[in-house]
C-alpha atoms as a PDB file:
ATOM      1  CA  UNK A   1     106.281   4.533  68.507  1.00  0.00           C
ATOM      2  CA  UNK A   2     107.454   7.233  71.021  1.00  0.00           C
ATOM      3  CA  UNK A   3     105.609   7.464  74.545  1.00  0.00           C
ATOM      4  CA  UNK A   4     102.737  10.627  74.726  1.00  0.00           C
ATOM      5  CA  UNK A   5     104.832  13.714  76.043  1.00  0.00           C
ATOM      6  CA  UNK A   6     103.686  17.278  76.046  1.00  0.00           C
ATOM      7  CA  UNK A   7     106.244  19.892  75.142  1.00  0.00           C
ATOM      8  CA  UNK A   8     104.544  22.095  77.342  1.00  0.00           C
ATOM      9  CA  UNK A   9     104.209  20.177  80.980  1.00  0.00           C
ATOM     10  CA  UNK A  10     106.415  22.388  82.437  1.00  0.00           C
ATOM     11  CA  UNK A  11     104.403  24.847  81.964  1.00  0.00           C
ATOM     12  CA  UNK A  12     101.476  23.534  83.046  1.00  0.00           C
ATOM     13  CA  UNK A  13     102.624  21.948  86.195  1.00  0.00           C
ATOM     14  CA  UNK A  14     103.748  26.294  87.107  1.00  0.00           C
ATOM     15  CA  UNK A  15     100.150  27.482  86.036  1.00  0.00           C
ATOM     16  CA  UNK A  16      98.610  24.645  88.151  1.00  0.00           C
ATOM     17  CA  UNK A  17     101.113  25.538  91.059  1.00  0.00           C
ATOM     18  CA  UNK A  18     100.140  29.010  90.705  1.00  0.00           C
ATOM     19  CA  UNK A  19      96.335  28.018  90.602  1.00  0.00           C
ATOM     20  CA  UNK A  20      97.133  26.928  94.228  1.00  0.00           C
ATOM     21  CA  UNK A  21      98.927  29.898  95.168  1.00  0.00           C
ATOM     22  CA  UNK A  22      96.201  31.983  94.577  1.00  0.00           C
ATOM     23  CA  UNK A  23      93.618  29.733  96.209  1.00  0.00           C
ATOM     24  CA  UNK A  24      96.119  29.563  99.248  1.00  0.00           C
ATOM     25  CA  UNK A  25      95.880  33.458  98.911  1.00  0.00           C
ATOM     26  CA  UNK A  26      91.761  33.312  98.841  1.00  0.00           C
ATOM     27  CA  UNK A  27      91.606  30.788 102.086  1.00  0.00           C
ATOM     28  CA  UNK A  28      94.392  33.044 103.890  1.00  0.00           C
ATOM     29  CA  UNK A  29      91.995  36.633 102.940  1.00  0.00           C
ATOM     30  CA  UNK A  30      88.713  34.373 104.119  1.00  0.00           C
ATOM     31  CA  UNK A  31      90.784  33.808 107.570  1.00  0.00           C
ATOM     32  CA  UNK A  32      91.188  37.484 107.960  1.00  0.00           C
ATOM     33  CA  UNK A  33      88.085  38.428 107.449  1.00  0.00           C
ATOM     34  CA  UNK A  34      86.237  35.706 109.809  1.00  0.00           C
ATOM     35  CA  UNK A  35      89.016  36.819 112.498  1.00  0.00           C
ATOM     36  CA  UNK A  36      88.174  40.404 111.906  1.00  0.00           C
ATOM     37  CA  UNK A  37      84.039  39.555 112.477  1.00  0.00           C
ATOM     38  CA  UNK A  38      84.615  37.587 115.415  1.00  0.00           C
ATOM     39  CA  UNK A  39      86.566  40.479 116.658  1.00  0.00           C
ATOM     40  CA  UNK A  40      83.726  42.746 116.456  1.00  0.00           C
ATOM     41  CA  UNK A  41      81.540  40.147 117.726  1.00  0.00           C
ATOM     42  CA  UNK A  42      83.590  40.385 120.608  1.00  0.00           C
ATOM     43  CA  UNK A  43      83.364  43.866 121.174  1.00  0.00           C
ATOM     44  CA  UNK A  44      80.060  43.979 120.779  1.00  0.00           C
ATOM     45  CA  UNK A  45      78.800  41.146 123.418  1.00  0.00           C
ATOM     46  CA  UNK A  46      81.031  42.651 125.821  1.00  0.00           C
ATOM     47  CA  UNK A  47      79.607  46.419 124.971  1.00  0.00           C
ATOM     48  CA  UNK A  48      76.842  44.212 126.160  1.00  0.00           C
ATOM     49  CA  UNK A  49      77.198  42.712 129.075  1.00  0.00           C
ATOM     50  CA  UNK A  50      78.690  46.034 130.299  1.00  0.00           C
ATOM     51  CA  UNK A  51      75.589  47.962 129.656  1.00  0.00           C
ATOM     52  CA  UNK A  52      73.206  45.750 131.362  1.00  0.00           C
ATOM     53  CA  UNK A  53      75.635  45.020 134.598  1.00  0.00           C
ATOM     54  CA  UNK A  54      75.618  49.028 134.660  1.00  0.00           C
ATOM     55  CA  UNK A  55      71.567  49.193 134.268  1.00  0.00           C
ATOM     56  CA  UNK A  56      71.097  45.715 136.681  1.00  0.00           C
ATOM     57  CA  UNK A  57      73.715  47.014 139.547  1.00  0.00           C
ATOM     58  CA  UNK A  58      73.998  50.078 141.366  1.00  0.00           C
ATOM     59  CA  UNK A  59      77.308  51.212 140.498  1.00  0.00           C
ATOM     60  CA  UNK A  60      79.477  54.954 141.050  1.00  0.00           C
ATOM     61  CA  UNK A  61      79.597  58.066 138.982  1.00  0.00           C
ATOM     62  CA  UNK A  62      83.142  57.246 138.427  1.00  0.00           C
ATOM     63  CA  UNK A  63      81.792  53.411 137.117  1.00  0.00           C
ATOM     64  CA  UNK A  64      79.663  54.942 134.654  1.00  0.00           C
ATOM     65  CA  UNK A  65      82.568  57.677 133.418  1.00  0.00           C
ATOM     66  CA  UNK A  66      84.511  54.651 133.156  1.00  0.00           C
ATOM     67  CA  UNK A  67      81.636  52.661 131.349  1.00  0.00           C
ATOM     68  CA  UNK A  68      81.262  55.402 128.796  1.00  0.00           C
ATOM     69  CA  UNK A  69      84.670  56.109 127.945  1.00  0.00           C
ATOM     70  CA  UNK A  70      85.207  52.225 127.311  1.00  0.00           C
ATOM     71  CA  UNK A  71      81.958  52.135 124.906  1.00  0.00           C
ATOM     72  CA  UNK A  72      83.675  55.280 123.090  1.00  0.00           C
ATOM     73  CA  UNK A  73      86.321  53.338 123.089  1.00  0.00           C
ATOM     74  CA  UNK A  74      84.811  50.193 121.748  1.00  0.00           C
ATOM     75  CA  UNK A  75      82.980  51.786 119.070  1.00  0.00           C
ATOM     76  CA  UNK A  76      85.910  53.330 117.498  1.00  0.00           C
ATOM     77  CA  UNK A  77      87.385  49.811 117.571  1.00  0.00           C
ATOM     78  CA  UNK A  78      84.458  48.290 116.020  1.00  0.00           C
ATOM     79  CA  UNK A  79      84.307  51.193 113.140  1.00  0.00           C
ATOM     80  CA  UNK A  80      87.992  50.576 112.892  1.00  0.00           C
ATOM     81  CA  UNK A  81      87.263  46.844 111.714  1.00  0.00           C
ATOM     82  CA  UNK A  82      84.286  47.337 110.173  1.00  0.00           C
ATOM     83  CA  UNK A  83      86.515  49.263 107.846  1.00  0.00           C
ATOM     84  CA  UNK A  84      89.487  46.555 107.602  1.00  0.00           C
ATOM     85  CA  UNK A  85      86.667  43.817 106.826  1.00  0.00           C
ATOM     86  CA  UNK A  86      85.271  46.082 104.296  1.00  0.00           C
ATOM     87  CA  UNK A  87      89.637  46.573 102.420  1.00  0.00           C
ATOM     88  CA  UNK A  88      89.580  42.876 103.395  1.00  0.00           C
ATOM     89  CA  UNK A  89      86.406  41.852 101.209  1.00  0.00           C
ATOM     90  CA  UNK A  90      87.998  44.501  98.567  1.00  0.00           C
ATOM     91  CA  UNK A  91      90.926  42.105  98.792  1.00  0.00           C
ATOM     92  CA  UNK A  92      88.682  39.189  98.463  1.00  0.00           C
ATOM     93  CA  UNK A  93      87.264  40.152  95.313  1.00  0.00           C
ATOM     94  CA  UNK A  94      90.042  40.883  93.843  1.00  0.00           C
ATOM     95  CA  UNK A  95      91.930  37.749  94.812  1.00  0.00           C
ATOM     96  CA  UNK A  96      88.649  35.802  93.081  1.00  0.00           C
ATOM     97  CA  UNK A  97      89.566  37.426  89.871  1.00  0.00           C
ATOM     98  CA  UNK A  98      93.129  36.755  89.967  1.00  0.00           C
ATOM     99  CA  UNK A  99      92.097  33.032  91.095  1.00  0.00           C
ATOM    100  CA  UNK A 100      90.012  32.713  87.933  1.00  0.00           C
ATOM    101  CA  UNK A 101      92.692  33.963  85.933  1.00  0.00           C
ATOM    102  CA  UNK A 102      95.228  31.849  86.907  1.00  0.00           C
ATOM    103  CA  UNK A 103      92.657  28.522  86.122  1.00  0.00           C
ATOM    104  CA  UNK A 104      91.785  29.951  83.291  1.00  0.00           C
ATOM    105  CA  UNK A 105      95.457  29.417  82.193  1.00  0.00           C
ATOM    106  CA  UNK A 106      95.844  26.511  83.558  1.00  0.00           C
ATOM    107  CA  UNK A 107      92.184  25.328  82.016  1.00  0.00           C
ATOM    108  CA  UNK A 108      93.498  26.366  78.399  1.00  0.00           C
ATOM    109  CA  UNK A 109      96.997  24.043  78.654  1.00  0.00           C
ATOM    110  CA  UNK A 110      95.077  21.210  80.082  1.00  0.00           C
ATOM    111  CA  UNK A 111      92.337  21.473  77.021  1.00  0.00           C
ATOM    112  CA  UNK A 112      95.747  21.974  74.717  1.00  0.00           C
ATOM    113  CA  UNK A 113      97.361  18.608  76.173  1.00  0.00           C
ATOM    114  CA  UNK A 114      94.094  16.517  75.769  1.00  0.00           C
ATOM    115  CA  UNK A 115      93.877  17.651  72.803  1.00  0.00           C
ATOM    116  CA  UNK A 116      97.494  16.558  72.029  1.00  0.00           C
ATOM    117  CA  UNK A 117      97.450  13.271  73.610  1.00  0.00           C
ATOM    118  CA  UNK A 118      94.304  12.809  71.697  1.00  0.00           C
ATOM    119  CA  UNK A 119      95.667  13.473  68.510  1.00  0.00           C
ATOM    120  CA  UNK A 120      98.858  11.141  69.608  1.00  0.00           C
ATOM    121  CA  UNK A 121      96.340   8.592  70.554  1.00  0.00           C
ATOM    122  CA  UNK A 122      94.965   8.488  66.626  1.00  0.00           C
ATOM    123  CA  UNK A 123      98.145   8.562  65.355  1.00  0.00           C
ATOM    124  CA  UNK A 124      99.473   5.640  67.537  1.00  0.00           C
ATOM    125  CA  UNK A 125      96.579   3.522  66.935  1.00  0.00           C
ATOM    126  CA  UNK A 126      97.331   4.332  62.961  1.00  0.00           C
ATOM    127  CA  UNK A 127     100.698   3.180  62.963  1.00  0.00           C
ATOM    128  CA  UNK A 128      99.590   0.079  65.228  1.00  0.00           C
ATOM    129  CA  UNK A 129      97.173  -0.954  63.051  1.00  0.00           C
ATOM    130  CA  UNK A 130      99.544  -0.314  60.250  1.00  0.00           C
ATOM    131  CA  UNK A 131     101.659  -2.433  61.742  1.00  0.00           C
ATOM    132  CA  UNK A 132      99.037  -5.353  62.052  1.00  0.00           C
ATOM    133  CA  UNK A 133      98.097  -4.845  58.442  1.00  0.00           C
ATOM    134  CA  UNK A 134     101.630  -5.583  57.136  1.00  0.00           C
ATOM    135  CA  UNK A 135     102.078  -8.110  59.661  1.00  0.00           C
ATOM    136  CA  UNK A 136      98.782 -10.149  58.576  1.00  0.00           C
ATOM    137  CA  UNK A 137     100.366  -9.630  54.386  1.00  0.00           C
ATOM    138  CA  UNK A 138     104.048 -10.854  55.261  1.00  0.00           C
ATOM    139  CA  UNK A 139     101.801 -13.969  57.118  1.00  0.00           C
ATOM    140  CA  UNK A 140      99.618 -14.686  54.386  1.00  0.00           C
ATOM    141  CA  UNK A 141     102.324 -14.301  51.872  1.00  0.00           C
ATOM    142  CA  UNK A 142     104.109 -16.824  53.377  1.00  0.00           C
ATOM    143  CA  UNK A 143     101.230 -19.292  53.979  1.00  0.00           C
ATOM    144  CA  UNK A 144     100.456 -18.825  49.950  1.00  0.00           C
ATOM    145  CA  UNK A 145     103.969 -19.387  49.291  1.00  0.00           C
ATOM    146  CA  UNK A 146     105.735 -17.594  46.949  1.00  0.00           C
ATOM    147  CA  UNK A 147     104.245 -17.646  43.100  1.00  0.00           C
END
């Protein structure tokens, strides 16, 4: 009998390669968005450390103009990725759904090849014993001789 092949393994090995595109894609957007939040974290301890060296030190008028125009500037930074974490955990979901999709594609031809190779299995094992039957008559023919 023939050796198990599935007409559509091709296919299969594409959906699963795709299956790992798209969780490459999902680790990638996960990156981003831990980048982006350590960012702000950033921002935000130095914002900080800024404030209370102002309020623990005497400092000039000129210090403090300077102090305030960097916290305007650091809180339009910090709304500015607040806002690209938020498009970036759009991104996310959406990269979750087309992560499902692609297994779910890959999850149906991997059900339709076991199910395959299964029914190749039951056929194989039907022609082997088959096989066994007709060898056991052509034996016991000839050990009872011809009549």
């Amino acid at each position: 009998m023939r050796r198990f092949e599935f007409s559509l393994e091709a296919a299969l090995r594409w959906r699963q390669s795709q299956v790992e595109l798209e969780e490459l894609k999902l680790r990638k957007l996960f990156v981003e968005v831990a980048d982006l939040e350590q960012q702000s974290r950033e921002i935000e301890r130095t914002q900080q450390a800024e404030r209370e060296y102002v309020q623990q030190t005497e400092v000039s008028s000129a210090a403090r103009t300077g102090l305030a125009d960097y916290l305007r500037w650091a809180k339009t930074v910090r709304e500015r990725l607040r806002k690209e974490e938020a498009e970036c955990r759009t991104r996310i979901d959406r990269q979750r759904s087309a992560l499902v999709a692609a297994r779910r594609g890959c999850e149906l031809l991997v059900r339709l090849k076991s199910r395959h190779q299964r029914e190749w299995e039951a056929a194989y094992d039907k022609e082997l014993e088959n096989l066994a039957s007709e060898a056991f008559l052509a034996r016991w023919n000839s050990v009872r001789g011809p009549r």
